[in-house]
N, C-alpha and C. Protein backbone atom coordinates (compact mmCIF):
# COMPACT_ATOMS: atom_id res chain seq x y z
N UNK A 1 -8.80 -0.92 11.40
CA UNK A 1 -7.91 0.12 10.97
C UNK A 1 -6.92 -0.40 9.93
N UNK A 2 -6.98 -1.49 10.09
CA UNK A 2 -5.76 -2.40 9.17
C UNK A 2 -6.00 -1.91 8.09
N UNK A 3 -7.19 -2.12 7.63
CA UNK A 3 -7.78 -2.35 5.84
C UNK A 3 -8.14 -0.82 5.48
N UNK A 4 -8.31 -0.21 6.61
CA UNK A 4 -8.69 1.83 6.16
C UNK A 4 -7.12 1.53 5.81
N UNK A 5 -5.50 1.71 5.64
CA UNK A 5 -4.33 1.68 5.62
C UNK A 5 -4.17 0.55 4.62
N UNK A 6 -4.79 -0.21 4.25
CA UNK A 6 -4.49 -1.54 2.73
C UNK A 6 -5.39 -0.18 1.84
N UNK A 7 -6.35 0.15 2.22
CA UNK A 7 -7.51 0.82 1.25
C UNK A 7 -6.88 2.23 1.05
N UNK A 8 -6.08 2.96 1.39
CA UNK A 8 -4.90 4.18 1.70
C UNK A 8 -4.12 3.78 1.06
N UNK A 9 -3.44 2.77 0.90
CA UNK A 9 -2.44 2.74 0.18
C UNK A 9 -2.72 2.15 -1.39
N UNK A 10 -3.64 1.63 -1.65
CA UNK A 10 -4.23 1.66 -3.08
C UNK A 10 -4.45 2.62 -3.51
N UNK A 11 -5.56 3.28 -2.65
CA UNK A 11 -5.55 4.83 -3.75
C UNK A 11 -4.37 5.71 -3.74
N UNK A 12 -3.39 5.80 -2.67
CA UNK A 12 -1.96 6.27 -3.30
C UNK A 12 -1.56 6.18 -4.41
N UNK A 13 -1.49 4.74 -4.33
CA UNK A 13 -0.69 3.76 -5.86
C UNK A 13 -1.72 4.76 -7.18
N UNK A 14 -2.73 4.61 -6.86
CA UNK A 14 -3.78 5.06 -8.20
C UNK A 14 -3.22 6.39 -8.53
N UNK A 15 -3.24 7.31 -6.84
CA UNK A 15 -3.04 8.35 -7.87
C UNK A 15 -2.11 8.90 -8.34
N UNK A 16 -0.81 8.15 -7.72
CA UNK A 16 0.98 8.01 -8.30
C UNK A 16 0.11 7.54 -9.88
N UNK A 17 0.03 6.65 -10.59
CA UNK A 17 -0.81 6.09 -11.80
C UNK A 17 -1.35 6.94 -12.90
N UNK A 18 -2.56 7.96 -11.87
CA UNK A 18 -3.17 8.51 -12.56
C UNK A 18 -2.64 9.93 -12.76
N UNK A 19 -1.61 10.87 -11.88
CA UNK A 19 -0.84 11.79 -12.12
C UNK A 19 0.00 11.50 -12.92
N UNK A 20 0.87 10.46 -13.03
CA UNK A 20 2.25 10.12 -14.20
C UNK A 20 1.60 10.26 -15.29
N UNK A 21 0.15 9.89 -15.55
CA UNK A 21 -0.34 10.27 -17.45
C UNK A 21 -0.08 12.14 -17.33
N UNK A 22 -0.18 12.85 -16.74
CA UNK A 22 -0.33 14.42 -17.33
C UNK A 22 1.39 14.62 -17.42
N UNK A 23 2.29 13.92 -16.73
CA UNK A 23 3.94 13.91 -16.80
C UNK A 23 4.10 14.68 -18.78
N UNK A 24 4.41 15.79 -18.84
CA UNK A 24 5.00 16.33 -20.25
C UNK A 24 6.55 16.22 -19.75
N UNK A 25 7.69 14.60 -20.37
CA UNK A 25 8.92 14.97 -20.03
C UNK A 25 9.58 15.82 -20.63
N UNK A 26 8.95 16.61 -21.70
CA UNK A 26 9.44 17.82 -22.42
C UNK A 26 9.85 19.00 -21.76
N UNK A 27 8.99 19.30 -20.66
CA UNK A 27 8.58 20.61 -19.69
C UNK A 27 8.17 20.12 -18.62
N UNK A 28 9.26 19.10 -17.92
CA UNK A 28 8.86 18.48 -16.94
C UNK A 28 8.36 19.58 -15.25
N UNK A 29 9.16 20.27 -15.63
CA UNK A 29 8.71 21.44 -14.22
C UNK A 29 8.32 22.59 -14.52
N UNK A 30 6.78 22.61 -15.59
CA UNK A 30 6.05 23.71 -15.87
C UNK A 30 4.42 23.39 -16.35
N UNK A 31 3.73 24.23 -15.92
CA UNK A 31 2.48 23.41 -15.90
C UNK A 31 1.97 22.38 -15.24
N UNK A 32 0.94 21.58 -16.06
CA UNK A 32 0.36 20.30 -15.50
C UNK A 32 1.59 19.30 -14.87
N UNK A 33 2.70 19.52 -15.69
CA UNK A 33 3.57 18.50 -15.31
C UNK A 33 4.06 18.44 -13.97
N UNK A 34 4.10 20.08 -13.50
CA UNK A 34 4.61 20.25 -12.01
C UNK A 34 3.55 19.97 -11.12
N UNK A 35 2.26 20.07 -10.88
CA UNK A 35 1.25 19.46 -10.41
C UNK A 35 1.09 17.90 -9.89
N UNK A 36 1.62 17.52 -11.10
CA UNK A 36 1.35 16.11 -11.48
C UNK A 36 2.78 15.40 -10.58
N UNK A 37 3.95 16.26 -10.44
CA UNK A 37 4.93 15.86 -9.75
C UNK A 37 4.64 15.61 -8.24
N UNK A 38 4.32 17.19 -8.20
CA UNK A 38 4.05 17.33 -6.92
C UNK A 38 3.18 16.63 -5.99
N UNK A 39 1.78 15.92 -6.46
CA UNK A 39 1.20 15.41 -6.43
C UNK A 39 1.46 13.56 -6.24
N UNK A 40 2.13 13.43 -7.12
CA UNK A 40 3.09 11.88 -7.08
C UNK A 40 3.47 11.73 -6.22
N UNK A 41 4.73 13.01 -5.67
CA UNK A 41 5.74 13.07 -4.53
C UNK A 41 4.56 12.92 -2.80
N UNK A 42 3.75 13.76 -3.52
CA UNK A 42 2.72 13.50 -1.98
C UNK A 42 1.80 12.45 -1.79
N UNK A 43 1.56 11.32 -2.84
CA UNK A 43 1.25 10.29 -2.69
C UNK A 43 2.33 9.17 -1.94
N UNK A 44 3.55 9.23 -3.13
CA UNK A 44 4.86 8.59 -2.16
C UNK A 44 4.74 8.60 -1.00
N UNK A 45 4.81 10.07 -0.57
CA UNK A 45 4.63 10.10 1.13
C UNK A 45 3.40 9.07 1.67
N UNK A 46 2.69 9.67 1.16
CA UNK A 46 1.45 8.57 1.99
C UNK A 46 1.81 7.22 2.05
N UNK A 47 2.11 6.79 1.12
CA UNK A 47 2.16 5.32 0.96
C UNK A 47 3.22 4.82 1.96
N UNK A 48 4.64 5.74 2.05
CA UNK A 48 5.82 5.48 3.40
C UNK A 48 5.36 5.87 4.43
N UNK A 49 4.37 6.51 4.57
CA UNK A 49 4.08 6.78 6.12
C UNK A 49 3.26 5.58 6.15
N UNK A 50 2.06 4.99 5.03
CA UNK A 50 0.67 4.21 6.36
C UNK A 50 1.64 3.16 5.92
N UNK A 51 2.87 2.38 5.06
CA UNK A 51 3.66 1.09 5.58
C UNK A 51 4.52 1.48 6.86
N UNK A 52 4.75 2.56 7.24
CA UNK A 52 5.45 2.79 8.66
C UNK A 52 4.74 2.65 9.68
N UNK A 53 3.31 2.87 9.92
CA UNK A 53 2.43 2.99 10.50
C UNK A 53 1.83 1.31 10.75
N UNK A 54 1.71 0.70 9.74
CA UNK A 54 1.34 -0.42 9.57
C UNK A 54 3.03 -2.22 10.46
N UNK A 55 3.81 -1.07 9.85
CA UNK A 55 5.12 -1.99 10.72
C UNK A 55 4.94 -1.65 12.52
N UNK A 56 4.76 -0.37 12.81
CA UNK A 56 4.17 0.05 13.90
C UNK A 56 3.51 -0.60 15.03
N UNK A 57 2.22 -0.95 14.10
CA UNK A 57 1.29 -1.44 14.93
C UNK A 57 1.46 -3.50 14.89
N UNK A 58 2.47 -3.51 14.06
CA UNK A 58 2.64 -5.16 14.31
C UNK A 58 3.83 -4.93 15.40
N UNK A 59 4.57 -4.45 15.05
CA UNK A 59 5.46 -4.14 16.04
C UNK A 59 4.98 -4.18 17.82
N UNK A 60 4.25 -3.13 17.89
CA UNK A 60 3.13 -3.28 18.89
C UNK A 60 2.42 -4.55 19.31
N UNK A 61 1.96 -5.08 18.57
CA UNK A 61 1.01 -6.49 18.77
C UNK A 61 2.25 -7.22 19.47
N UNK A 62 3.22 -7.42 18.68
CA UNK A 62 4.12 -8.84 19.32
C UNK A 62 4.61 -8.37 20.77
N UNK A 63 4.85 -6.56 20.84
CA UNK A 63 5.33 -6.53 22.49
C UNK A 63 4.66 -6.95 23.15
N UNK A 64 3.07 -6.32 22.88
CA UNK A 64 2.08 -6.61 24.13
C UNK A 64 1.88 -8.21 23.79
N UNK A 65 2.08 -9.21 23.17
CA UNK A 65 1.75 -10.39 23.37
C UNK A 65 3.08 -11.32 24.20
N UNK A 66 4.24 -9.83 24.19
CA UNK A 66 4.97 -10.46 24.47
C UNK A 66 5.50 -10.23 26.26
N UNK A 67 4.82 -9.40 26.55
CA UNK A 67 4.33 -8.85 28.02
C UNK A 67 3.35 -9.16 28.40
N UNK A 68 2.69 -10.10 27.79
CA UNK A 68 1.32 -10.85 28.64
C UNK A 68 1.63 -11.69 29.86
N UNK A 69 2.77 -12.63 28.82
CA UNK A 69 3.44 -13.84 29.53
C UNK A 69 3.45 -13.66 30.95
């Protein structure tokens, strides 16, 4: 599950990347450009949720290794 969440958060990054090329800062909130925002903004998200998700589950590992004892 680790690397589905490394492999999630690359294509985030890409498509934060590949939306900022249609960015018109002329008419930033009309058209392609608002798409392209909107779209960014919902990659962002992804990317803060699977590193939250990812602190999570280390988080996890050290309790239960730490309740083995």
């Amino acid at each position: 599950m680790k690397y589905f969440i490394y492999i999630l958060i690359v294509l985030a990054i890409l498509t934060v990347a590949f939306n900022s090329t249609y960015l018109d800062f002329d008419n930033l909130f009309s058209g392609d450009s608002q798409i392209a925002i909107i779209a960014i903004l919902a990659s962002a998200c992804v990317v803060v949720i699977a590193l939250i998700l990812l602190t999570s589950k280390a988080i996890e590992k050290k309790y239960k290794e730490a309740n083995r004892n």
